[in-house]
C-alpha atoms as a PDB file:
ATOM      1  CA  UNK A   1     -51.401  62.899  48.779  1.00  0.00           C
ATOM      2  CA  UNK A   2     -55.116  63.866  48.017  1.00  0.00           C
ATOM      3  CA  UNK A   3     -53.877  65.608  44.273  1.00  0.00           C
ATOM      4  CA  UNK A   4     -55.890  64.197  41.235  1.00  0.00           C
ATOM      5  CA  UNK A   5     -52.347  63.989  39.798  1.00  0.00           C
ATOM      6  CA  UNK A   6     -51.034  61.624  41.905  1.00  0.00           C
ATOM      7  CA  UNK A   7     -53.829  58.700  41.280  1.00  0.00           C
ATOM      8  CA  UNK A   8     -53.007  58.654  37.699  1.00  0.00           C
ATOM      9  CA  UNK A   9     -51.905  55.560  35.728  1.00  0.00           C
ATOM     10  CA  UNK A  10     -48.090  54.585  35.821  1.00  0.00           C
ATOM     11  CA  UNK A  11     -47.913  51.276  34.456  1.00  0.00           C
ATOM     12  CA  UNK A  12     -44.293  49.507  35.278  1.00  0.00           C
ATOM     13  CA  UNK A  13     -42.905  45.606  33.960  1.00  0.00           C
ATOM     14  CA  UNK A  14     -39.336  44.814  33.833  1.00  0.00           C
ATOM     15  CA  UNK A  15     -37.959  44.175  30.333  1.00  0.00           C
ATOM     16  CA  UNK A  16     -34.769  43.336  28.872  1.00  0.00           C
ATOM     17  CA  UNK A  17     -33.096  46.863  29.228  1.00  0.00           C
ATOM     18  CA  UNK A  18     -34.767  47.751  32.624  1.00  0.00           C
ATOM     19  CA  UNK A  19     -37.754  49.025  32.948  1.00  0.00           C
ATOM     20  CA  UNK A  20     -40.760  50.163  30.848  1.00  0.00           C
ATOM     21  CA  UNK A  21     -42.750  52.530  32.427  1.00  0.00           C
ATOM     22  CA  UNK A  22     -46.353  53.815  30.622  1.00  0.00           C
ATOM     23  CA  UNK A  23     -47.861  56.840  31.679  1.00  0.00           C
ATOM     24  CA  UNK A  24     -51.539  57.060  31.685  1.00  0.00           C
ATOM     25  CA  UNK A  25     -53.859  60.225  30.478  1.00  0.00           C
ATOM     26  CA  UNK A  26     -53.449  63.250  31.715  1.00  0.00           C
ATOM     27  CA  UNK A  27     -52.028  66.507  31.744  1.00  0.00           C
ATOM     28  CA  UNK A  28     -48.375  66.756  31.359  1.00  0.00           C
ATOM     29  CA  UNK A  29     -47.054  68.423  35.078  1.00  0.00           C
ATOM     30  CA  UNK A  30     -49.734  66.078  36.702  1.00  0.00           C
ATOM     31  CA  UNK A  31     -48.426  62.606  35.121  1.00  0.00           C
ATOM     32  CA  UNK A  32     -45.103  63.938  36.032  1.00  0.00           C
ATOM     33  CA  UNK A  33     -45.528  64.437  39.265  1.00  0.00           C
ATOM     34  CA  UNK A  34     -47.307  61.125  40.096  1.00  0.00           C
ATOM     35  CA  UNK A  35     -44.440  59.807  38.378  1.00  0.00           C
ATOM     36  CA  UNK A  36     -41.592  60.911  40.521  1.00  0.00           C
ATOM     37  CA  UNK A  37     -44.255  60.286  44.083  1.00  0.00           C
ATOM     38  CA  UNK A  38     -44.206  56.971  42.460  1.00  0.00           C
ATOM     39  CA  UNK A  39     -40.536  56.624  42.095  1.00  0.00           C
ATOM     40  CA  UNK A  40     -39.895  58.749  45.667  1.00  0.00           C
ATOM     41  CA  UNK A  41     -42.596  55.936  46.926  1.00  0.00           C
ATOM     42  CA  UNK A  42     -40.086  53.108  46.277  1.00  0.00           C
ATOM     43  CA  UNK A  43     -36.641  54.944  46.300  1.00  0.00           C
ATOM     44  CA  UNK A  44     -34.771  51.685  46.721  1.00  0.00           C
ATOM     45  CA  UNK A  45     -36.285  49.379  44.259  1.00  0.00           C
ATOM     46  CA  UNK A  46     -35.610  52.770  41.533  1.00  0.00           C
ATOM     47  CA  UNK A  47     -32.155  53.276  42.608  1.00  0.00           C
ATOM     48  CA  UNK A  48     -29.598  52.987  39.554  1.00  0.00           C
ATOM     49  CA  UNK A  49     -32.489  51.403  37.148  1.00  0.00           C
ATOM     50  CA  UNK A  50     -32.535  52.225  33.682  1.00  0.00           C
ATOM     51  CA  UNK A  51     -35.863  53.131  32.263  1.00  0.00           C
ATOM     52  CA  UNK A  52     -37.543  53.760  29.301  1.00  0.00           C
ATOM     53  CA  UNK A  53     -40.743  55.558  29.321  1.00  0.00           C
ATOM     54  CA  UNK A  54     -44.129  55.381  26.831  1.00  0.00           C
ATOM     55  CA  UNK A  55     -45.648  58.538  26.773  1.00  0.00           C
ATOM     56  CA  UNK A  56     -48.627  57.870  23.986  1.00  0.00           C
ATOM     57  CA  UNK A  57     -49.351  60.886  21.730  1.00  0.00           C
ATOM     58  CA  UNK A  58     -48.361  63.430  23.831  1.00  0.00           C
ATOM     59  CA  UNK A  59     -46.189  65.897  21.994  1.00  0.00           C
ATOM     60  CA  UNK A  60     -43.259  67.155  24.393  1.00  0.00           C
ATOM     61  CA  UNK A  61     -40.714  69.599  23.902  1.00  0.00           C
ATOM     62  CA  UNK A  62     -36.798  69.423  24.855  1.00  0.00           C
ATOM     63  CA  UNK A  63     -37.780  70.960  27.942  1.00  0.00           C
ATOM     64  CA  UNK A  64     -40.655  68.874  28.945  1.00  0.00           C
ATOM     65  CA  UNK A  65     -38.218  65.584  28.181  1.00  0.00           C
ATOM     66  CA  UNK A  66     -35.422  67.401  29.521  1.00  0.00           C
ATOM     67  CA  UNK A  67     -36.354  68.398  32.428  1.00  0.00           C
ATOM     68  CA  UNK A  68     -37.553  65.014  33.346  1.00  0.00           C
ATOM     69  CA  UNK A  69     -34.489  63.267  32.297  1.00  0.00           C
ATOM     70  CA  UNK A  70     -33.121  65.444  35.113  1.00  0.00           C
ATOM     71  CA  UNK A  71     -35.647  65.060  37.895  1.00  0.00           C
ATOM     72  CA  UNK A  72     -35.418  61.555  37.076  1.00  0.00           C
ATOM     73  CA  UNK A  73     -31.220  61.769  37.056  1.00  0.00           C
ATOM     74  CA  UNK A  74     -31.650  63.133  40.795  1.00  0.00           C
ATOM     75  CA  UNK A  75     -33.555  60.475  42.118  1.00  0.00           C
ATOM     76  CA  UNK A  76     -30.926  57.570  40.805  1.00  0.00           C
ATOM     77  CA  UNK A  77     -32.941  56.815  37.939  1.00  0.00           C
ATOM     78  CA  UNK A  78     -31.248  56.943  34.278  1.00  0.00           C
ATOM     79  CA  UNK A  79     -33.652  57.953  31.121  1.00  0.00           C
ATOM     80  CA  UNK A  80     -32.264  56.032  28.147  1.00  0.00           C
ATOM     81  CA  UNK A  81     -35.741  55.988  25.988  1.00  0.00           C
ATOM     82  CA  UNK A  82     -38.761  57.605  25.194  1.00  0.00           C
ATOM     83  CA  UNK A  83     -41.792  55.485  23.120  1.00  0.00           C
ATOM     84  CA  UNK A  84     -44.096  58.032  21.366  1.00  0.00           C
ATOM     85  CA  UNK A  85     -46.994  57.536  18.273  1.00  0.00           C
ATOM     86  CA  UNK A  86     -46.209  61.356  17.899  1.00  0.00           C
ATOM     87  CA  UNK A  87     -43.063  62.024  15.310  1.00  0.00           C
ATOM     88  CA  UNK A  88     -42.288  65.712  16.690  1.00  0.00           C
ATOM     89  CA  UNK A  89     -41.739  63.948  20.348  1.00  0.00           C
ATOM     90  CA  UNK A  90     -39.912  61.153  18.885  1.00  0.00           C
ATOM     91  CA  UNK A  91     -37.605  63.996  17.040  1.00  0.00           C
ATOM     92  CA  UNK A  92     -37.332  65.350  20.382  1.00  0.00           C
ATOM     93  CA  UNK A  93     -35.647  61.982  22.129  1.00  0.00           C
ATOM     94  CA  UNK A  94     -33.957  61.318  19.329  1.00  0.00           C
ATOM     95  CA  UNK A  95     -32.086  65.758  19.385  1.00  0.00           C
ATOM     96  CA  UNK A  96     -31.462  64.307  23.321  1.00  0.00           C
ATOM     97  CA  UNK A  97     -29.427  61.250  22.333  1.00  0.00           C
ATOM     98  CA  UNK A  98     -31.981  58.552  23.900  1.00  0.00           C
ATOM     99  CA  UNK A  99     -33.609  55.862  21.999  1.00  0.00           C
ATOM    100  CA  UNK A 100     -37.008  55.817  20.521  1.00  0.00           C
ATOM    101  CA  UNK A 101     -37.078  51.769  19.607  1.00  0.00           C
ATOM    102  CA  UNK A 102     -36.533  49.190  22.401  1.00  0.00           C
ATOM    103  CA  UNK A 103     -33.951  46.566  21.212  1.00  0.00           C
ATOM    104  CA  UNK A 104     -35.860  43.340  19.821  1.00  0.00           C
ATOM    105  CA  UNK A 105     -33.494  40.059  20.362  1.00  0.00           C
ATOM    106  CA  UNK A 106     -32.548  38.423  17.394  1.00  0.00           C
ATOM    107  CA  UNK A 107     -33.704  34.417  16.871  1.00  0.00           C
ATOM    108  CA  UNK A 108     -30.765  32.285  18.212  1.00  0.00           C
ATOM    109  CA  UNK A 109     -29.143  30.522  15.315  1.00  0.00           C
ATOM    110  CA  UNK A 110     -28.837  27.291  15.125  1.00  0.00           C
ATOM    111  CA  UNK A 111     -25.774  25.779  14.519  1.00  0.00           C
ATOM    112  CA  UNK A 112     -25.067  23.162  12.636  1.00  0.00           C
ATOM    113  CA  UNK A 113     -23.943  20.004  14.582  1.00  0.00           C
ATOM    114  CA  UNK A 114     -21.032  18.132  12.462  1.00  0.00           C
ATOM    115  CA  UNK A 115     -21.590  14.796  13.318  1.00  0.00           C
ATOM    116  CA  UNK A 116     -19.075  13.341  10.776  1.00  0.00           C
ATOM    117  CA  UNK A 117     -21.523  10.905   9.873  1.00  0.00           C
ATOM    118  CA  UNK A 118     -21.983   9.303   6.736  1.00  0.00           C
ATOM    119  CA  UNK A 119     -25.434  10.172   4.553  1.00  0.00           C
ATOM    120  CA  UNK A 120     -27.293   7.722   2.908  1.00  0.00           C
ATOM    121  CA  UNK A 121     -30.225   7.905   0.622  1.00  0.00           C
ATOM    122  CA  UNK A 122     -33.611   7.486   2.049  1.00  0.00           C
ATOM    123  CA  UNK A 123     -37.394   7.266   1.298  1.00  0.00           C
ATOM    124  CA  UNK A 124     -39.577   8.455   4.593  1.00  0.00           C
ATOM    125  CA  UNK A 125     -43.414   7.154   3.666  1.00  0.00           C
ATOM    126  CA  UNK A 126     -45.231   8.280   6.818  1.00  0.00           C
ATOM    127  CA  UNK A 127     -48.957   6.428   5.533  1.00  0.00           C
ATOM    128  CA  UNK A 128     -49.876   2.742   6.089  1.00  0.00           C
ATOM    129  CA  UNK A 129     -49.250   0.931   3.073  1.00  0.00           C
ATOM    130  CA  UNK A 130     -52.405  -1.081   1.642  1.00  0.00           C
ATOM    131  CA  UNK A 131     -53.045  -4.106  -0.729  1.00  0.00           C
ATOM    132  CA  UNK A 132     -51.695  -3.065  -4.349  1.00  0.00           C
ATOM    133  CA  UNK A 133     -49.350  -0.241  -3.073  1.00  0.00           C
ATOM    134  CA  UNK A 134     -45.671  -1.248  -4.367  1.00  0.00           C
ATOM    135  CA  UNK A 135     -42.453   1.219  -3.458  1.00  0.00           C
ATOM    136  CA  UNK A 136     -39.302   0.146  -5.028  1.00  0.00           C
ATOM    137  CA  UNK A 137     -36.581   2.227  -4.053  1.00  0.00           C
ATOM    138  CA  UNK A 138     -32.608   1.715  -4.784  1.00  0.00           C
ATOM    139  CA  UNK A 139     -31.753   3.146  -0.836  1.00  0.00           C
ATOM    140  CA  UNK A 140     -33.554   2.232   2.347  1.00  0.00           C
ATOM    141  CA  UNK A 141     -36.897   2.545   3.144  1.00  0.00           C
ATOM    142  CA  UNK A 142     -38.397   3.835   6.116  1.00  0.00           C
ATOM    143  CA  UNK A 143     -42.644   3.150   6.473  1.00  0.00           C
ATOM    144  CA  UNK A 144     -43.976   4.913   9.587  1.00  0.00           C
ATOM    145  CA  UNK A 145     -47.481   3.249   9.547  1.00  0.00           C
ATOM    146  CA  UNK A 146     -48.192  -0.784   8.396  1.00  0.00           C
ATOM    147  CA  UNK A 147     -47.522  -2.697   5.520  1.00  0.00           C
ATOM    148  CA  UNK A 148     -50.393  -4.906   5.169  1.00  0.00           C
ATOM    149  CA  UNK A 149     -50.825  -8.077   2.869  1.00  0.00           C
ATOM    150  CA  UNK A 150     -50.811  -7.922  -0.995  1.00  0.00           C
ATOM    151  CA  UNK A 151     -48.169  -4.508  -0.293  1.00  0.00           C
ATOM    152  CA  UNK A 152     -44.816  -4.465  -1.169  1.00  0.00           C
ATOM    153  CA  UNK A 153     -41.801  -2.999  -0.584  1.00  0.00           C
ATOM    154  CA  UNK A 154     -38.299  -3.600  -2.575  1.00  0.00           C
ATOM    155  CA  UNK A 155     -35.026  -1.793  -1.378  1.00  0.00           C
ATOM    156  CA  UNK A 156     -31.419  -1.575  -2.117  1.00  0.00           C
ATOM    157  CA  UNK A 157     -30.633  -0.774   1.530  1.00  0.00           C
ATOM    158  CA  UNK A 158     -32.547  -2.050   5.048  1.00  0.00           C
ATOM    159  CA  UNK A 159     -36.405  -1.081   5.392  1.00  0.00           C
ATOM    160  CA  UNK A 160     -37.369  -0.190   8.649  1.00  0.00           C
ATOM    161  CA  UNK A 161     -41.367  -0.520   9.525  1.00  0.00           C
ATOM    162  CA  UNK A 162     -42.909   1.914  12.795  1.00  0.00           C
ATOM    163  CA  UNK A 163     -45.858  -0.641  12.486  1.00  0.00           C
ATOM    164  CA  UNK A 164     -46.698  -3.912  11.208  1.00  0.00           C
ATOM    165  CA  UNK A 165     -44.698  -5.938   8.445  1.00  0.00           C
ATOM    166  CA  UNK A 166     -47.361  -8.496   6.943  1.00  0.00           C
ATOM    167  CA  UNK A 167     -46.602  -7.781   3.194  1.00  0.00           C
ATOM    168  CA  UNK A 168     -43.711  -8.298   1.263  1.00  0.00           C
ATOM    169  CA  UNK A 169     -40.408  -7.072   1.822  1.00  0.00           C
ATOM    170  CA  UNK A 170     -37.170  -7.572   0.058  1.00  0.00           C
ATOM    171  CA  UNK A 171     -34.576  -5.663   1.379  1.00  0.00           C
ATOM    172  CA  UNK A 172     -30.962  -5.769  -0.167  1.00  0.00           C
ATOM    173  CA  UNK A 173     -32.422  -6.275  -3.389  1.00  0.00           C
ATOM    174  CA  UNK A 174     -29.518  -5.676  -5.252  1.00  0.00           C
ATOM    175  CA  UNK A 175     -27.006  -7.858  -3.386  1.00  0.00           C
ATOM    176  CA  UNK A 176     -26.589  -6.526  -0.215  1.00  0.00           C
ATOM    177  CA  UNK A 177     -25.973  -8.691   2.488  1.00  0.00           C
ATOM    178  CA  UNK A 178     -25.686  -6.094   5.370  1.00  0.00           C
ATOM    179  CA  UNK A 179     -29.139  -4.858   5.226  1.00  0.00           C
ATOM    180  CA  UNK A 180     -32.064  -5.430   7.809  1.00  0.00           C
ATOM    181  CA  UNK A 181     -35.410  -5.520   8.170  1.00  0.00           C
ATOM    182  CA  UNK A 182     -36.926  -4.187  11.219  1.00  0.00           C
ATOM    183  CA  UNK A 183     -40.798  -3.632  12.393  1.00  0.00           C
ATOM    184  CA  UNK A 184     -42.238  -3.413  15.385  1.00  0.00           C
ATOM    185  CA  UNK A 185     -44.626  -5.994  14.273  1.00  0.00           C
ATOM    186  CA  UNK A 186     -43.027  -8.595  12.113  1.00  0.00           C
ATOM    187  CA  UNK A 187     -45.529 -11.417  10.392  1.00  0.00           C
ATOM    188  CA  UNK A 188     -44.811 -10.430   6.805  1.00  0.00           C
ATOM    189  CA  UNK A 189     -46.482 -12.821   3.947  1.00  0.00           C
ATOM    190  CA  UNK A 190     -42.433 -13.236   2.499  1.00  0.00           C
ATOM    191  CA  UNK A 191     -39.055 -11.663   3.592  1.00  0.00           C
ATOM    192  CA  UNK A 192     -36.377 -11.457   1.252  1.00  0.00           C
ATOM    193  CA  UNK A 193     -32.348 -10.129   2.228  1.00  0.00           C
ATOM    194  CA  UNK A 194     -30.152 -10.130  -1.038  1.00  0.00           C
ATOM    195  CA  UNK A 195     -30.879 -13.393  -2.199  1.00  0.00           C
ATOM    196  CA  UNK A 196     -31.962 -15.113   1.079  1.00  0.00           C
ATOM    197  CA  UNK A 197     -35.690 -16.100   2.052  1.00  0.00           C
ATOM    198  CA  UNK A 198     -37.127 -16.260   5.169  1.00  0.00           C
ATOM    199  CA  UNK A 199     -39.870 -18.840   6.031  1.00  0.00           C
ATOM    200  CA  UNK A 200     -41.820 -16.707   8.510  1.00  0.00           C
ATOM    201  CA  UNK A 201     -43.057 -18.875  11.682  1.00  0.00           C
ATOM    202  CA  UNK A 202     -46.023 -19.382  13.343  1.00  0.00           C
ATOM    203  CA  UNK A 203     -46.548 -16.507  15.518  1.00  0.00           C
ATOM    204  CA  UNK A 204     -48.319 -17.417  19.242  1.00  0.00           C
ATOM    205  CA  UNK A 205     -49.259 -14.889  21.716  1.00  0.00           C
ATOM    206  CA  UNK A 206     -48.411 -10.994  21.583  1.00  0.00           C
ATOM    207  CA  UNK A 207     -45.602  -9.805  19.230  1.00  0.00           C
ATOM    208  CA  UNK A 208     -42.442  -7.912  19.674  1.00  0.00           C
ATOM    209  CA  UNK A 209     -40.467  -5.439  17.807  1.00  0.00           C
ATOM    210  CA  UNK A 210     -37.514  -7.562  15.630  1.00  0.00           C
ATOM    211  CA  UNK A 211     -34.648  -6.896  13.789  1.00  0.00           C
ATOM    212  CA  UNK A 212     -34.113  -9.984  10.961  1.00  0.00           C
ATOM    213  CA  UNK A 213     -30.477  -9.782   9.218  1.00  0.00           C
ATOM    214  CA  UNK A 214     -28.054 -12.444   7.339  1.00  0.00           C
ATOM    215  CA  UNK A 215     -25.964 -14.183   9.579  1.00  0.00           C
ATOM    216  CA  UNK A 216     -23.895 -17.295   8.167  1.00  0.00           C
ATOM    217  CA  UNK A 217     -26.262 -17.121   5.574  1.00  0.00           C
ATOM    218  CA  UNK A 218     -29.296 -17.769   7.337  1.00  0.00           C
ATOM    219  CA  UNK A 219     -31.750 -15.018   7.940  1.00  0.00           C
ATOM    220  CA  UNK A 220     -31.537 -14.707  11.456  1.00  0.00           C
ATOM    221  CA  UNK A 221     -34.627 -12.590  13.800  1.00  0.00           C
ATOM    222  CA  UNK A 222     -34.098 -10.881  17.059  1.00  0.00           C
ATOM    223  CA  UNK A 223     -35.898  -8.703  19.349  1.00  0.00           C
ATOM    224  CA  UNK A 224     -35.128  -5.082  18.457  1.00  0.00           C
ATOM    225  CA  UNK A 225     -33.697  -3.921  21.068  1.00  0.00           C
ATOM    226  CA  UNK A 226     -32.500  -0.664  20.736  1.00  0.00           C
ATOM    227  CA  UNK A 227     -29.713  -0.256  23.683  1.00  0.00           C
END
């Protein structure tokens, strides 16, 4: 095949609906016929696909798109769309029943997973708390950062610490029993639950993450251990 026509530009990438198929510059009969060599070329991989085809800002007739649809038809291959910049061609498709827009998917929506699980009030500080800074909150707190000396932190509920505790921390402030204090450090200067104190020990060697809660009314520490 030595015709000029047939080394034209025919662009092809699978998408959602089939195939997309661009034609390159050229006169009209040429790009055509390159086209269907190209098609004839691979009859197999063609056979039965549905294709939509980008013709630039050509302006084409009902016969021009027509009589491709047809040639096209013949080989096994079905013309649902045509992509144009021109509005005339686009009128064109559009007096032929096939599609001028390819479909875009819609963003999934996320459902919402009912987890039947109680909400409680919460303060998220994600910033390391320094000497001076005081948060007083009635829920729990969670600090993801460190609490270092002369900070404080007072909460109704537990206060949980992604860092290290070496402030002050009264959690439970107003009476609660149930709350904890957890950090993955934990050497604060005092630790208060409801109206328990904690001496805080001696600490040798390399820390790990604790949980300290009332139990018997003692303020009791454990590894964290989150299993």
């Amino acid at each position: 095949m030595t015709n000029a026509g047939m080394t034209l530009s025919v662009q092809i990438k699978g998408i959602k609906d089939g195939l997309l198929i661009t034609l390159g510059e050229g006169d009209w009969g040429e790009v055509q016929e390159a086209l269907l060599a190209h098609i004839a070329e691979r009859a197999s991989f063609f056979q039965g696909a549905r294709v939509a085809l980008e013709v630039g800002n050509r302006i084409l007739n009902a016969a021009d798109l027509g009589g491709l649809r047809d040639k096209l038809s013949d080989r096994g291959v079905i013309l649902w769309a045509v992509l144009s910049n021109s509005p005339k061609t686009e009128n064109t498709a559009q007096v032929l029943g096939l599609a001028t827009r390819l479909s875009i998917p819609r963003p999934e929506r996320v459902k919402p997973v009912d987890t039947n699980l109680p909400g409680e009030p919460t303060v998220l500080v994600a910033r390391t708390l320094r000497s001076g800074f005081r948060i007083a909150y009635a829920g729990h707190v969670t600090v993801i950062g460190d609490v270092n000396p002369g900070a404080e932190i007072v909460a109704g509920g537990s206060v949980v610490v992604w860092g290290k505790l070496r402030g002050v921390v009264h959690a439970g402030a107003e009476g609660d029993e149930k709350a904890v204090v957890c950090a993955l450090e934990l050497v604060p200067t005092q630790l208060r639950i409801a109206g328990h104190i904690a001496v805080t020990p001696q600490r040798k060697g390399k820390s790990n993450p604790e949980i300290v809660r009332v139990v018997n009314g003692q303020i009791v520490a454990e590894t964290w251990n989150q299993k």
